[in-house]
Protein backbone atom coordinates (compact mmCIF):
# COMPACT_ATOMS: atom_id res chain seq x y z
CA UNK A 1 192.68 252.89 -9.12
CA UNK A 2 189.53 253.53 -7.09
CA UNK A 3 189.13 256.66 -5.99
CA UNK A 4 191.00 260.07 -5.83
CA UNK A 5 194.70 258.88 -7.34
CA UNK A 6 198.24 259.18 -5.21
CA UNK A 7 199.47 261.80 -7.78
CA UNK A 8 202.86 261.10 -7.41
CA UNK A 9 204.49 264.10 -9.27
CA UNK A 10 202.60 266.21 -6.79
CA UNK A 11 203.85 264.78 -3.36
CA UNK A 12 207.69 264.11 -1.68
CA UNK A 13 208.95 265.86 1.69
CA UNK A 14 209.67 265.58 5.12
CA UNK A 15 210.67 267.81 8.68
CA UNK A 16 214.20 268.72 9.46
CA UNK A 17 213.45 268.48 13.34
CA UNK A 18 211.57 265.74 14.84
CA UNK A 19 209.41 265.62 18.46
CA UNK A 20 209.28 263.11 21.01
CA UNK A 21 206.44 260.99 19.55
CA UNK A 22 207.85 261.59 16.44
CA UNK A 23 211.19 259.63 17.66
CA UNK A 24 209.56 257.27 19.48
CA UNK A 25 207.49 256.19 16.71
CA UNK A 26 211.22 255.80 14.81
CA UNK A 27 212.26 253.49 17.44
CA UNK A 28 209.17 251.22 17.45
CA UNK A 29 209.58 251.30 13.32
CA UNK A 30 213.71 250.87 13.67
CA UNK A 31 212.93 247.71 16.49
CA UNK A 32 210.76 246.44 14.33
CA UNK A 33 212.96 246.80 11.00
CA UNK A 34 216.15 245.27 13.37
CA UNK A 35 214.54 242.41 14.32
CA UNK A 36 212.91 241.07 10.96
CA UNK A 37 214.44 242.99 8.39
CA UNK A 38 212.23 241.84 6.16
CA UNK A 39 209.80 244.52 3.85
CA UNK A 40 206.43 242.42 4.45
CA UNK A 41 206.98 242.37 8.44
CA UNK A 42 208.20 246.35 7.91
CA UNK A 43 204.91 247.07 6.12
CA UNK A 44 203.08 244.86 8.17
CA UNK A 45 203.75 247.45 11.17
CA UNK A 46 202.49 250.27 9.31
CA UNK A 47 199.53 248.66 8.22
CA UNK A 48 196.15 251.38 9.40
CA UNK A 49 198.54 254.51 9.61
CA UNK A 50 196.82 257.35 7.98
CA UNK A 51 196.51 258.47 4.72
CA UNK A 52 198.26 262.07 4.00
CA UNK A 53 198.31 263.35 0.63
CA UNK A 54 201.03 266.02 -0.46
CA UNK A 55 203.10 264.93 2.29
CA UNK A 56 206.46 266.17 0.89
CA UNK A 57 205.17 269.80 -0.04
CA UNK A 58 204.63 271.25 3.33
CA UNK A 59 208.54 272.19 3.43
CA UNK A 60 209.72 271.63 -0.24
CA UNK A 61 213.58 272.71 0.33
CA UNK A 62 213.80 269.81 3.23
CA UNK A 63 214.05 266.41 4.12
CA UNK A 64 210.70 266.21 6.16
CA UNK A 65 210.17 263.20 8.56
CA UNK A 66 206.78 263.47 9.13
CA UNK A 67 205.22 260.18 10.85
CA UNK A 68 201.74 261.90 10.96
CA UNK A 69 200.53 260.12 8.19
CA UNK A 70 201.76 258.68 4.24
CA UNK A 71 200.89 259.11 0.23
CA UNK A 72 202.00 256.38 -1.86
CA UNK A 73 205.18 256.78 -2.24
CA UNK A 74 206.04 258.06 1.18
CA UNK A 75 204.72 254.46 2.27
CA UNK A 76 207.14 252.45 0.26
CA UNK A 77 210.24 255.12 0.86
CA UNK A 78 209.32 254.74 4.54
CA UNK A 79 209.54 250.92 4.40
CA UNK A 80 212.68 250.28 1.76
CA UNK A 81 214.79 252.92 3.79
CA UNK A 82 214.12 251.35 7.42
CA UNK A 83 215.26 248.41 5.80
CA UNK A 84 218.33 249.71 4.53
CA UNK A 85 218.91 251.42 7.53
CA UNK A 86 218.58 247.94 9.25
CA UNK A 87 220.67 245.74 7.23
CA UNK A 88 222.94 248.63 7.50
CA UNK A 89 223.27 247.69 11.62
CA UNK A 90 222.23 250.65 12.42
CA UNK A 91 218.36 251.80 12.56
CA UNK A 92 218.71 255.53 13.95
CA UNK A 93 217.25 258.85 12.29
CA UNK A 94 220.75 260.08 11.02
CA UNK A 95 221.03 256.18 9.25
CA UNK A 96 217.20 256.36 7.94
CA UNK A 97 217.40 259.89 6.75
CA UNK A 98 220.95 259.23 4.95
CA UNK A 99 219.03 256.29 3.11
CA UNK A 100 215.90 258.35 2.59
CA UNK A 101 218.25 261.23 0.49
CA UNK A 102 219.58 258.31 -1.66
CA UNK A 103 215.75 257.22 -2.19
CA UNK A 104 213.99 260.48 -3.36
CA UNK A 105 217.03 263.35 -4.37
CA UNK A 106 219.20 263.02 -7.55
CA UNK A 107 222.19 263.88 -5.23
CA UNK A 108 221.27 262.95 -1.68
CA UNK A 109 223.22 266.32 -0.39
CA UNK A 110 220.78 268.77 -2.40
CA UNK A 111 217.40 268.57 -0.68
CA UNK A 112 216.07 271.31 -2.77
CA UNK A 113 212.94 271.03 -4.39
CA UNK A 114 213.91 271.04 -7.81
CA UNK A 115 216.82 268.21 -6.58
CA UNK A 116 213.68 265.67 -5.68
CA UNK A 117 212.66 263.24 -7.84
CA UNK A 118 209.67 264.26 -8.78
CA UNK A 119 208.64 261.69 -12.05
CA UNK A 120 208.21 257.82 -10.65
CA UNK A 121 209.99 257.60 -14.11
CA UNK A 122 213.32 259.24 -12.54
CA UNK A 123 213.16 257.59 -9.12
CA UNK A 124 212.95 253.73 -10.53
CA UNK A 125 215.97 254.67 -12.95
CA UNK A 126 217.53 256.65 -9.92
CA UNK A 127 216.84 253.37 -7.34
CA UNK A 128 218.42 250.92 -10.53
CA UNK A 129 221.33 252.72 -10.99
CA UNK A 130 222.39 253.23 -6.96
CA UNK A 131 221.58 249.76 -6.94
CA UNK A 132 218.27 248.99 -5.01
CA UNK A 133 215.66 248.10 -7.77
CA UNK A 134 215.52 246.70 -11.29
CA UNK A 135 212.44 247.88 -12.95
CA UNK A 136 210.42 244.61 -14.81
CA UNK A 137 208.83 246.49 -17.71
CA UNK A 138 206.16 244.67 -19.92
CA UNK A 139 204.99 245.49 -23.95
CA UNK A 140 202.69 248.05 -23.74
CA UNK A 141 203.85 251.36 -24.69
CA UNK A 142 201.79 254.69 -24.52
CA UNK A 143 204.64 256.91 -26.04
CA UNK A 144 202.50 259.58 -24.32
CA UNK A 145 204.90 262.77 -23.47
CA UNK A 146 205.12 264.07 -20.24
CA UNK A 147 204.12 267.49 -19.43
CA UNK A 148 202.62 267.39 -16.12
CA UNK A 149 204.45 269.56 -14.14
CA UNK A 150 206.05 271.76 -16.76
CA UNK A 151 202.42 272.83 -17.56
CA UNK A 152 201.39 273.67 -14.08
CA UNK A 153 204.87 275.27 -13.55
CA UNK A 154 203.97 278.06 -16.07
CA UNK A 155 204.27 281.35 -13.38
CA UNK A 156 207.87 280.33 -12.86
CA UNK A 157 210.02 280.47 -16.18
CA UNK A 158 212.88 278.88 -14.55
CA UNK A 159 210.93 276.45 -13.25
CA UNK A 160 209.00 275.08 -16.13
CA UNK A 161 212.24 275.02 -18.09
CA UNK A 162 213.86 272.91 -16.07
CA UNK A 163 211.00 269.98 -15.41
CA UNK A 164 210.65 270.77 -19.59
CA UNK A 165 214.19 269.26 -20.14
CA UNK A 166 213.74 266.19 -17.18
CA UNK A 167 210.66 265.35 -19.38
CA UNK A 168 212.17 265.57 -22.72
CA UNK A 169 214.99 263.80 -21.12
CA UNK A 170 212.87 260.50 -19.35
CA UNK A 171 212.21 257.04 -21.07
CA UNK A 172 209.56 255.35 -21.16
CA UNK A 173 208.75 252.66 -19.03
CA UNK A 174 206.43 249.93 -20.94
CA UNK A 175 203.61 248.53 -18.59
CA UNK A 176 201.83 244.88 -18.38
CA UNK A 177 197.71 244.81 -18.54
CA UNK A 178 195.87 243.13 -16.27
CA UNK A 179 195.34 240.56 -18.89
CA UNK A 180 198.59 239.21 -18.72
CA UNK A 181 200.89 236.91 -17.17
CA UNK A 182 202.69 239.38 -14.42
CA UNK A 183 206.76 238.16 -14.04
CA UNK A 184 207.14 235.04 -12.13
CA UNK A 185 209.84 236.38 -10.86
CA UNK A 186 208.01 238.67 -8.27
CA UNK A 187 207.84 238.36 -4.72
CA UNK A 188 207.04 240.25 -1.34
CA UNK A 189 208.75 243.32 -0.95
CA UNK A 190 208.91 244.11 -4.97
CA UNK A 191 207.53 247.11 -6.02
CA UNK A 192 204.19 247.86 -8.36
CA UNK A 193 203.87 251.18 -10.05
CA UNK A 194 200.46 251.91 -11.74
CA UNK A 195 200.87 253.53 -15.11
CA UNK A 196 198.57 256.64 -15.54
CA UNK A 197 196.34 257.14 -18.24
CA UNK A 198 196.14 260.54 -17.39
CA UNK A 199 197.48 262.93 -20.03
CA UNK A 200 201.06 264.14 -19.15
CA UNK A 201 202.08 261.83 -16.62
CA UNK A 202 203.66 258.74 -15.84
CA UNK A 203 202.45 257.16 -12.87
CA UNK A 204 199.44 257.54 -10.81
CA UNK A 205 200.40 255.49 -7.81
CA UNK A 206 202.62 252.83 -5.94
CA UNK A 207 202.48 250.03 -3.64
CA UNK A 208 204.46 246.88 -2.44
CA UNK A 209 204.19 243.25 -3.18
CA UNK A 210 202.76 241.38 -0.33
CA UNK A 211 202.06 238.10 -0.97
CA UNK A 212 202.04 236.03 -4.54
CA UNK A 213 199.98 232.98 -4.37
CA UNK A 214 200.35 229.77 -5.83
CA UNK A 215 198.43 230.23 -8.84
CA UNK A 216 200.15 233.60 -9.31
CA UNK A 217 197.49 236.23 -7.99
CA UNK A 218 199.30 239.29 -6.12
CA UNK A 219 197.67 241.36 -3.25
CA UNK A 220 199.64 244.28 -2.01
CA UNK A 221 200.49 246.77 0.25
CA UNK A 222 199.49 250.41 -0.70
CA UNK A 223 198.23 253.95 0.86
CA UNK A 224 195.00 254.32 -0.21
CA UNK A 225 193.78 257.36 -0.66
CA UNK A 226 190.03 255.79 -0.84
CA UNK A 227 190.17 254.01 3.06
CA UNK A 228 192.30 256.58 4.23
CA UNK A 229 195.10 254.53 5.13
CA UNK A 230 197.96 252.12 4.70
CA UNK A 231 196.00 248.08 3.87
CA UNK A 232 196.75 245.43 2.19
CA UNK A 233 194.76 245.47 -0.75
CA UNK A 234 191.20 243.30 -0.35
CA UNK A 235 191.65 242.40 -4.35
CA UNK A 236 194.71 240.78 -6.02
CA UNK A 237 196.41 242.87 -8.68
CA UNK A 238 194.65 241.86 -11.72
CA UNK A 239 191.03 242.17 -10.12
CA UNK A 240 192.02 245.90 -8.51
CA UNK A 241 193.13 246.81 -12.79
CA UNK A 242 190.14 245.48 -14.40
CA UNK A 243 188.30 247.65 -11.93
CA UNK A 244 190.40 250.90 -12.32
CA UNK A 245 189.78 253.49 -14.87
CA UNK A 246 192.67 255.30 -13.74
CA UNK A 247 195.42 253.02 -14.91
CA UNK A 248 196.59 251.32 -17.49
CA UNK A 249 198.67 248.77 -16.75
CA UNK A 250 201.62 248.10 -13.97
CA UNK A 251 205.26 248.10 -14.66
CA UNK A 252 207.06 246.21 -11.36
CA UNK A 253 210.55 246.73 -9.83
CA UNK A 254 212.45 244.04 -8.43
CA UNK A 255 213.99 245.06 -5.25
CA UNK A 256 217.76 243.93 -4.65
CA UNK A 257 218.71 244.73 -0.91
């Protein structure tokens, strides 16, 4: 990936109470979400939103809605839970932040910041087994151990022993190289996460599928931290890897609402 990466081990939260603006954007998003239900048209409407890195540390022991601007992963949480919310029936804050919990916490009642999921690792296996994704993992295996946050959690004992045990405790997830034949399986809506070749972690960023053509090139829909905001990607998939010396490969997660 060009640029500074998403980090995703070092981002997730949102605001317990939420302004005007802050609701009005909700019911533009929630309109929007009702009428197409559909993740392209969802993403579509945040397309040139801002950029916001740490996003979910400003207020680590809540949900945080902040509409202010997105990371990553905030993007594509934003987008799969006003879905949800609107094949639910019912697009309204309490519905979007009930789908949000099931999204990013191991138990969506414990908003604490050691009950996020902090590891892309943990979420995909947390989204597959409530249901929502099924990861699409490829050959390539870096059996690299994770030790990201457990080494930068070294002032807090408690701390660093518990993200110590989630990363003993985490499988890998095998990537595909940009060399390779990507799952024909994909379409718009399904979810790409960049495997890190940085030491200690798993995942440097994430983005959505947004269009596969006919002879199998994806572009997608991402944050980027380079432009500043939400795009679809100029480059298809394979173009945007052979480019990056952030990241290894991709490993893709089929989404199933």
């Amino acid at each position: 990936m060009k640029g500074k990466p998403c980090l995703l081990v070092s981002l997730l939260v949102l605001v317990s109470s939420v302004s005007p603006l802050l609701a009005a954007d909700l019911d533009s998003l929630c309109t929007t979400a009702l009428r197409e239900q559909n993740t392209s048209k969802i993403a579509q409407s945040l397309l040139g939103q801002k950029y916001k890195a740490n996003t979910l540390e400003s207020k680590p022991n809540e949900l945080v809605l902040d509409w202010s601007g997105f990371d990553c992963l905030t993007f594509v949480e934003t987008v799969y839970a006003l879905e949800l919310s609107a094949q639910s029936g019912l697009c309204t804050e309490q519905a979007y932040s009930h789908w949000l919990r099931n999204l990013r916490y191991r138990d969506p009642a414990n908003t604490s910041y050691l009950g996020r999921l902090h590891y892309l690792t943990e979420w995909l296996l947390s989204a597959q087994s409530r249901g929502f994704l099924r990861p699409l993992t490829g050959s390539h295996c870096g059996n690299q151990p994770l030790n990201f946050l457990s080494s930068r959690a070294s002032s807090d004992p408690s701390k660093q022993k518990f993200f110590q045990q989630t990363e003993a405790g985490l499988i890998e997830l095998c990537y595909f190289t940009a060399g390779e034949e990507f799952p024909a399986m994909l379409a718009p809506g399904d979810l790409i996460a960049f495997r890190s070749g940085r030491e200690g972690l798993d995942f440097n960023h994430v983005a959505l599928v947004a269009e596969v053509k006919a002879d199998r090139r994806i572009f997608f829909y991402h944050a980027s931290s380079l432009n500043g905001r939400i795009e679809r990607n100029v480059e298809d998939l394979s173009t945007y890897l052979k480019k990056s010396r952030l990241d290894l490969g991709v490993v893709f997660a089929k989404k199933l609402f």
